[in-house]
Protein backbone atom coordinates (compact mmCIF):
# COMPACT_ATOMS: atom_id res chain seq x y z
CA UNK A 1 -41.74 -8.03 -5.25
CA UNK A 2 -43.89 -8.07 -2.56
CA UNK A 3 -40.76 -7.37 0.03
CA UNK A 4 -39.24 -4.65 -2.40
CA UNK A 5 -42.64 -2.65 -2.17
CA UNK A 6 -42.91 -3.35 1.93
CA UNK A 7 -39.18 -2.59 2.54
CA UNK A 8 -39.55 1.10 1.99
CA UNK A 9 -42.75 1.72 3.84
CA UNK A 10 -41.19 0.37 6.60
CA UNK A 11 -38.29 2.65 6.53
CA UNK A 12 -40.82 5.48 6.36
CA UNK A 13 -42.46 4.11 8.97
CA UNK A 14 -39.93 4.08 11.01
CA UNK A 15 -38.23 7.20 10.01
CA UNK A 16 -41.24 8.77 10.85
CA UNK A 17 -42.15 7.22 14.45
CA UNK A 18 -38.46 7.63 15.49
CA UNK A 19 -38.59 11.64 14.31
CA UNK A 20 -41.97 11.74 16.28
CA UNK A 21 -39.82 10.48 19.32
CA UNK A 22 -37.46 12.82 19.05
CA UNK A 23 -39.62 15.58 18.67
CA UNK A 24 -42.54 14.89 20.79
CA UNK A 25 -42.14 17.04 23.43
CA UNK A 26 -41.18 20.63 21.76
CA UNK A 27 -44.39 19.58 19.47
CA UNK A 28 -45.98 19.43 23.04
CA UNK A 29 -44.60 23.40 24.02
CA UNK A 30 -45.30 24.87 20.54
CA UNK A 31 -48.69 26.17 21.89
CA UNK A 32 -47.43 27.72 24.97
CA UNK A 33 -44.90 29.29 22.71
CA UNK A 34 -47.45 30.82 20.18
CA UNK A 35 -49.16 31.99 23.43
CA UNK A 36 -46.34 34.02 25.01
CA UNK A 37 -45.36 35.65 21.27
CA UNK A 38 -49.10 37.04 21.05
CA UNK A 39 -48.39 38.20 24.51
CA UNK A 40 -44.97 40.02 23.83
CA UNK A 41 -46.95 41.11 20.87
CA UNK A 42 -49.87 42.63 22.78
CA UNK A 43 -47.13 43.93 25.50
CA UNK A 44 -45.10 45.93 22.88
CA UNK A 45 -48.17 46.96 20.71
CA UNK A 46 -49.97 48.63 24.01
CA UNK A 47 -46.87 49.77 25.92
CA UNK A 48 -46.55 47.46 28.98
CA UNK A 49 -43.32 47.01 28.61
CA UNK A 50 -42.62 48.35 31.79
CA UNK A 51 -39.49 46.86 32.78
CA UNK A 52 -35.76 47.07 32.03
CA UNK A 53 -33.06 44.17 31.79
CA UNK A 54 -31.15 44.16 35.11
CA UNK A 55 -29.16 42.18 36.84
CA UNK A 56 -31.83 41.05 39.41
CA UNK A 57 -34.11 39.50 36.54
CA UNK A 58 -30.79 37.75 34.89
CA UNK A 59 -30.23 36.32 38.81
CA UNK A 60 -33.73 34.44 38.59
CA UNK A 61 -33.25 33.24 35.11
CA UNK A 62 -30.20 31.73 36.44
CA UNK A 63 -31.95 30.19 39.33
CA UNK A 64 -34.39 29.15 37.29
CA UNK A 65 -31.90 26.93 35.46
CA UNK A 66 -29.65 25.51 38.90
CA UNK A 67 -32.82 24.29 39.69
CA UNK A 68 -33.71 22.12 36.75
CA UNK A 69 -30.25 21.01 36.72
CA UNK A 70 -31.11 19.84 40.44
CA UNK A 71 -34.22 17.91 39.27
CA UNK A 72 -32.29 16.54 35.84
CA UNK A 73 -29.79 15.25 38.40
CA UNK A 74 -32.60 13.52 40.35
CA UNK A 75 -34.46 12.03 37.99
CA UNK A 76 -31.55 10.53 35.67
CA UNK A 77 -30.46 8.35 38.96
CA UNK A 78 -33.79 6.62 38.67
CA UNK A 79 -34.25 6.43 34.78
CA UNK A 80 -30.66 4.80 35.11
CA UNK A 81 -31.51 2.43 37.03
CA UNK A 82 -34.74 1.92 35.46
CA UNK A 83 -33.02 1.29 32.16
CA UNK A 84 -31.37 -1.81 33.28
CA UNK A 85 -34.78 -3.43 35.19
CA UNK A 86 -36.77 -4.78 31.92
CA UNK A 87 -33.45 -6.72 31.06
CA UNK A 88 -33.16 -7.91 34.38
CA UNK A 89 -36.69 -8.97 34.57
CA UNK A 90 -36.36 -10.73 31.26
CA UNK A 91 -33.17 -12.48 32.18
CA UNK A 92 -34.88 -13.89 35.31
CA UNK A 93 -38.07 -15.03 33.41
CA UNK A 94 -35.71 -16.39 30.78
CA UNK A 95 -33.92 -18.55 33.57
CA UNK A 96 -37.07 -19.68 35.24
CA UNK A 97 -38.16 -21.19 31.40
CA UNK A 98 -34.30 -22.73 31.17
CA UNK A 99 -34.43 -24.55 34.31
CA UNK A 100 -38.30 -25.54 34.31
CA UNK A 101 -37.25 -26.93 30.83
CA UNK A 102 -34.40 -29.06 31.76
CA UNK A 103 -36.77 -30.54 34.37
CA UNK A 104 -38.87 -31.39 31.94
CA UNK A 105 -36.92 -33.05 29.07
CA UNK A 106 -34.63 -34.60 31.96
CA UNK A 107 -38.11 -36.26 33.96
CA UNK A 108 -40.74 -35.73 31.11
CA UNK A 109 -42.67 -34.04 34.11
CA UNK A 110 -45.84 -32.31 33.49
CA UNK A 111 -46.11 -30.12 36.26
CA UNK A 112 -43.00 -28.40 34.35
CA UNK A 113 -44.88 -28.54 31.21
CA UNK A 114 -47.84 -26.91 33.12
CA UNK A 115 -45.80 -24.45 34.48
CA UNK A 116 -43.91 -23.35 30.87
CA UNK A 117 -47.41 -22.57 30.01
CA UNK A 118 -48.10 -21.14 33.31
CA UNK A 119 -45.13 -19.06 32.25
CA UNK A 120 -46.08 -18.25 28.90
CA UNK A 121 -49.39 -16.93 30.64
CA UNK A 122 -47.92 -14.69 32.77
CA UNK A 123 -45.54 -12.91 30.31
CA UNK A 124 -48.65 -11.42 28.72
CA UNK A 125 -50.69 -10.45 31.97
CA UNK A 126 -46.80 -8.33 32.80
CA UNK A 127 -47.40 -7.07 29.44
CA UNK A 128 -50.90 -6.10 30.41
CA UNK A 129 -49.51 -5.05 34.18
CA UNK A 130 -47.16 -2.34 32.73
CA UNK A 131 -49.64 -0.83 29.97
CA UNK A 132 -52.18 -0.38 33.51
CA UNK A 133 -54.70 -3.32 32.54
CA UNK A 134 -53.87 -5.20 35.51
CA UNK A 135 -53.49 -4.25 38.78
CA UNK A 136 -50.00 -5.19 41.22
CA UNK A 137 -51.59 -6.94 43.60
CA UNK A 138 -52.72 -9.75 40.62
CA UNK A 139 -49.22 -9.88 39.71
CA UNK A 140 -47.69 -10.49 42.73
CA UNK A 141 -50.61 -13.18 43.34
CA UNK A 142 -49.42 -15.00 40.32
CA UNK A 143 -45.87 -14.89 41.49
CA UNK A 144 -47.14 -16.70 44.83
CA UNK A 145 -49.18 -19.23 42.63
CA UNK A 146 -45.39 -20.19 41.29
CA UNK A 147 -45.38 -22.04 44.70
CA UNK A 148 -47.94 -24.77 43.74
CA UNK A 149 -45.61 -25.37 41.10
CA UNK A 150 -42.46 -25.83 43.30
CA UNK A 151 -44.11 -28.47 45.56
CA UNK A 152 -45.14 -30.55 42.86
CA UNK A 153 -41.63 -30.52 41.60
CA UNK A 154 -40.58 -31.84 45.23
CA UNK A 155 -43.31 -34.42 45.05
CA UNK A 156 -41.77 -36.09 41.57
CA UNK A 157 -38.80 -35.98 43.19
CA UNK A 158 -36.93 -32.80 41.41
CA UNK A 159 -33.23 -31.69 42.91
CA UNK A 160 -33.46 -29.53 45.63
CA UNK A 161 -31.17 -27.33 44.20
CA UNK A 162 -33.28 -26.58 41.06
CA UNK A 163 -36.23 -25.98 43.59
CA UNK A 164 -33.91 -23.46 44.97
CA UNK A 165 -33.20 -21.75 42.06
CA UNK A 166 -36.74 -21.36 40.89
CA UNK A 167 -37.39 -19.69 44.15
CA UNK A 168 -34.53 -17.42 43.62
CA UNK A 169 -35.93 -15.99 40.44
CA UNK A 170 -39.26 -16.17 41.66
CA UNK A 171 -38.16 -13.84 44.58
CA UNK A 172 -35.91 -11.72 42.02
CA UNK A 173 -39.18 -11.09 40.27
CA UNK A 174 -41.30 -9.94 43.02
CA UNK A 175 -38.52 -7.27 43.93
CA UNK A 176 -38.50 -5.79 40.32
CA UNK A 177 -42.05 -5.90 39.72
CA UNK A 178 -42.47 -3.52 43.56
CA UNK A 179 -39.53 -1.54 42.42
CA UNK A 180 -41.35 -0.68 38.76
CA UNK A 181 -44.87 -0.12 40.77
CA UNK A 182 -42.50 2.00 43.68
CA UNK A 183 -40.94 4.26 40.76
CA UNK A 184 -44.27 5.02 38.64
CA UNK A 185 -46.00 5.58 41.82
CA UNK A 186 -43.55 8.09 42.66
CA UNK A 187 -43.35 11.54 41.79
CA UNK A 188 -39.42 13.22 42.56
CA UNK A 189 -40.36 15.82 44.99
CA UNK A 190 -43.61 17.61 44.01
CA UNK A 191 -42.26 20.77 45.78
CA UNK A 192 -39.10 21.22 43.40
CA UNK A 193 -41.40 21.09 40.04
CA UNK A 194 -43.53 24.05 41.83
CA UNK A 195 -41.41 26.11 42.69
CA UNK A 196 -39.74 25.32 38.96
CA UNK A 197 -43.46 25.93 37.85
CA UNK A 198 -43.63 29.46 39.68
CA UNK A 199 -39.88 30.74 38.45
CA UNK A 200 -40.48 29.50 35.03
CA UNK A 201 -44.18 31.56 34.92
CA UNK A 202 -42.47 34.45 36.53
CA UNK A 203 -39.88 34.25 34.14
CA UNK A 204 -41.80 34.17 31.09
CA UNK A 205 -43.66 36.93 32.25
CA UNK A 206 -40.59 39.08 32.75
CA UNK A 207 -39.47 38.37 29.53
CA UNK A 208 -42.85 39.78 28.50
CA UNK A 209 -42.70 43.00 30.26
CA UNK A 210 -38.82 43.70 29.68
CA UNK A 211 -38.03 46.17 27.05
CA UNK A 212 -35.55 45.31 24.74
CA UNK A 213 -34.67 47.19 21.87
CA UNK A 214 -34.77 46.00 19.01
CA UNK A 215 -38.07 44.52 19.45
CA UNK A 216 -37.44 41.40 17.20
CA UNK A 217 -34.26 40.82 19.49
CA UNK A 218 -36.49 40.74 22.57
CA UNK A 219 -39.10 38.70 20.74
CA UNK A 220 -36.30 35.74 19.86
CA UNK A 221 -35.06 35.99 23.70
CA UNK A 222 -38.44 35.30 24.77
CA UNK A 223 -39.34 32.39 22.40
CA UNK A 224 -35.76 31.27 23.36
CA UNK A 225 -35.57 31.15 26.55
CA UNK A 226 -39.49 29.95 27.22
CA UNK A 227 -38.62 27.78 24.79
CA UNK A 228 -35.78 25.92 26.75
CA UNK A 229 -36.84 26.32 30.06
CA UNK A 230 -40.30 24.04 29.43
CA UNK A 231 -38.64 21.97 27.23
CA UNK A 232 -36.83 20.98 30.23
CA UNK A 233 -39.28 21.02 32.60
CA UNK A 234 -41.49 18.74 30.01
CA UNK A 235 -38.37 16.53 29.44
CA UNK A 236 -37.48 15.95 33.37
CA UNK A 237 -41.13 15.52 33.99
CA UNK A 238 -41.71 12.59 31.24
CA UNK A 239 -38.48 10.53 32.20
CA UNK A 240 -39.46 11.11 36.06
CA UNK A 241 -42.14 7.82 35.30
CA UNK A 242 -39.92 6.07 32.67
CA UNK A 243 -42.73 2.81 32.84
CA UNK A 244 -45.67 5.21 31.47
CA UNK A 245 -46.19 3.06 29.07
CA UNK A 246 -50.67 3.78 29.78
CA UNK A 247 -50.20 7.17 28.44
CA UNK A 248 -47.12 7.52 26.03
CA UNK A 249 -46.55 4.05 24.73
CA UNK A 250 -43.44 2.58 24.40
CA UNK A 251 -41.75 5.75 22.75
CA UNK A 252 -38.20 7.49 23.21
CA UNK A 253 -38.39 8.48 26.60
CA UNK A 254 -40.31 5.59 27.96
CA UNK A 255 -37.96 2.66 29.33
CA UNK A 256 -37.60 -0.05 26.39
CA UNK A 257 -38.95 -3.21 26.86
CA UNK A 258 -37.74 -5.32 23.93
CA UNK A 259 -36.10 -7.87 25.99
CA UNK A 260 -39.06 -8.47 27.16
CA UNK A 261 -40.67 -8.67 23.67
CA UNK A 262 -38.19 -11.13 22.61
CA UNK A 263 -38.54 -13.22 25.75
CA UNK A 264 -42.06 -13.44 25.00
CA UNK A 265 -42.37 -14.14 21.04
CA UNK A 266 -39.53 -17.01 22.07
CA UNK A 267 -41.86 -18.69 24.81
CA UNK A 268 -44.52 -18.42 22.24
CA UNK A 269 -42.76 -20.49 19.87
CA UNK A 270 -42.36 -23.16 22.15
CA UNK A 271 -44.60 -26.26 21.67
């Protein structure tokens, strides 16, 4: 009974924080669309509708749009290659656990022991590292510490090719954890979104000023096209740090870190 009454709710749930997802950012723009109807409003109502369509205002809409296809064609290189980094990370953590726990059924070594839990540690501080509540530099310290580990291994007497591989990963690691901190530190070329800022201001404000008859026409073109052009500039500016995980969560846009999730509940299970 009890799963019959939970089942549901969790489809609602779910139903609801994947429609929240989809939706977040035109529930972000609604205000700034309110705001430039009362404006069109105020323009039509007090005659500053000064302007007429030509093909000079059409030419910077159209700019307008080459350029946020510039910085959609940016930005989706990086989220790209972003997307594949969490699994990546996860499959080297994973093969870290695999070998450290051959070692240790094959020698019944502690120090391997001691370093699954070292492991098991360290999954939750990279939780913690990519939600902002710990800083790189502690990270990368904790991939050095992996070291103590290694030359206790060579002390028992370990295969140097399992050594070798642990430092492998352990070096794979440290690259994807400065490539994550590289990419959210990194803003695609601040002087592209201005200048996107300015024609999409100057824009609106045309669309403002134009007169277009009938008024309810030139009303929807407004809404429309303000509409669409922040959308867009909202949309390329959220996937530009796909590991803003401090400030969004782990939502649609965000990069998805279930494999590391996974990776984590299964280290947690081990005894």
């Amino acid at each position: 009974t009890i799963l019959k009454f939970r089942k549901p709710q969790e489809i609602i749930i779910k139903s609801t924080k994947y429609f929240w997802q989809k939706w977040s950012i035109a529930f972000k723009i609604v205000p700034l669309v309110i705001l430039v109807a009362i404006l069109k409003f105020l323009s039509h109502k007090f005659g500053l509708e000064i302007m007429e369509l030509n093909a000079l205002f059409t030419s910077l809409v159209a700019g307008t749009i080459f350029l946020i296809g510039f910085l959609v064609s940016g930005v989706l290189s990086d989220y790209k290659e972003s997307e594949k980094i969490p699994s990546e990370l996860s499959a080297s953590m994973k093969t870290l656990f695999d070998d450290t726990y051959t070692i240790y059924k094959g020698k019944n070594s502690d120090t391997a022991h001691q370093f699954i839990e070292f492991q098991k540690s360290f999954i939750n501080s990279l939780m913690d590292w990519f939600y902002k509540k710990e800083r790189t530099q502690s990270i990368l310290k904790k991939i050095s510490m992996m070291n103590d580990f290694f030359i206790e291994f060579d002390k028992e007497g370990v295969q140097a090719n399992y050594i070798i591989k642990l430092k492998n990963e352990q070096n794979s690691l440290r690259k994807m954890i400065l490539r994550i901190d590289t990419i959210r530190a990194t803003d695609f070329i601040g002087s592209a979104y201005a200048i996107v800022e300015a024609m999409g201001f100057l824009t609106a404000l045309g669309l403002i000023m134009i007169k277009i008859e009938p008024f309810y026409a030139s009303l929807f073109i407004t809404l429309l096209v303000t509409f669409l052009i922040s959308y867009m500039f909202f949309l390329i500016k959220d996937i530009d740090n796909p590991f803003d995980y401090s400030a969004n969560g782990e939502r649609g846009t965000e990069v998805s870190l279930k494999p590391i999730h996974d990776l984590k509940s299964e280290l947690n299970d081990f005894k």
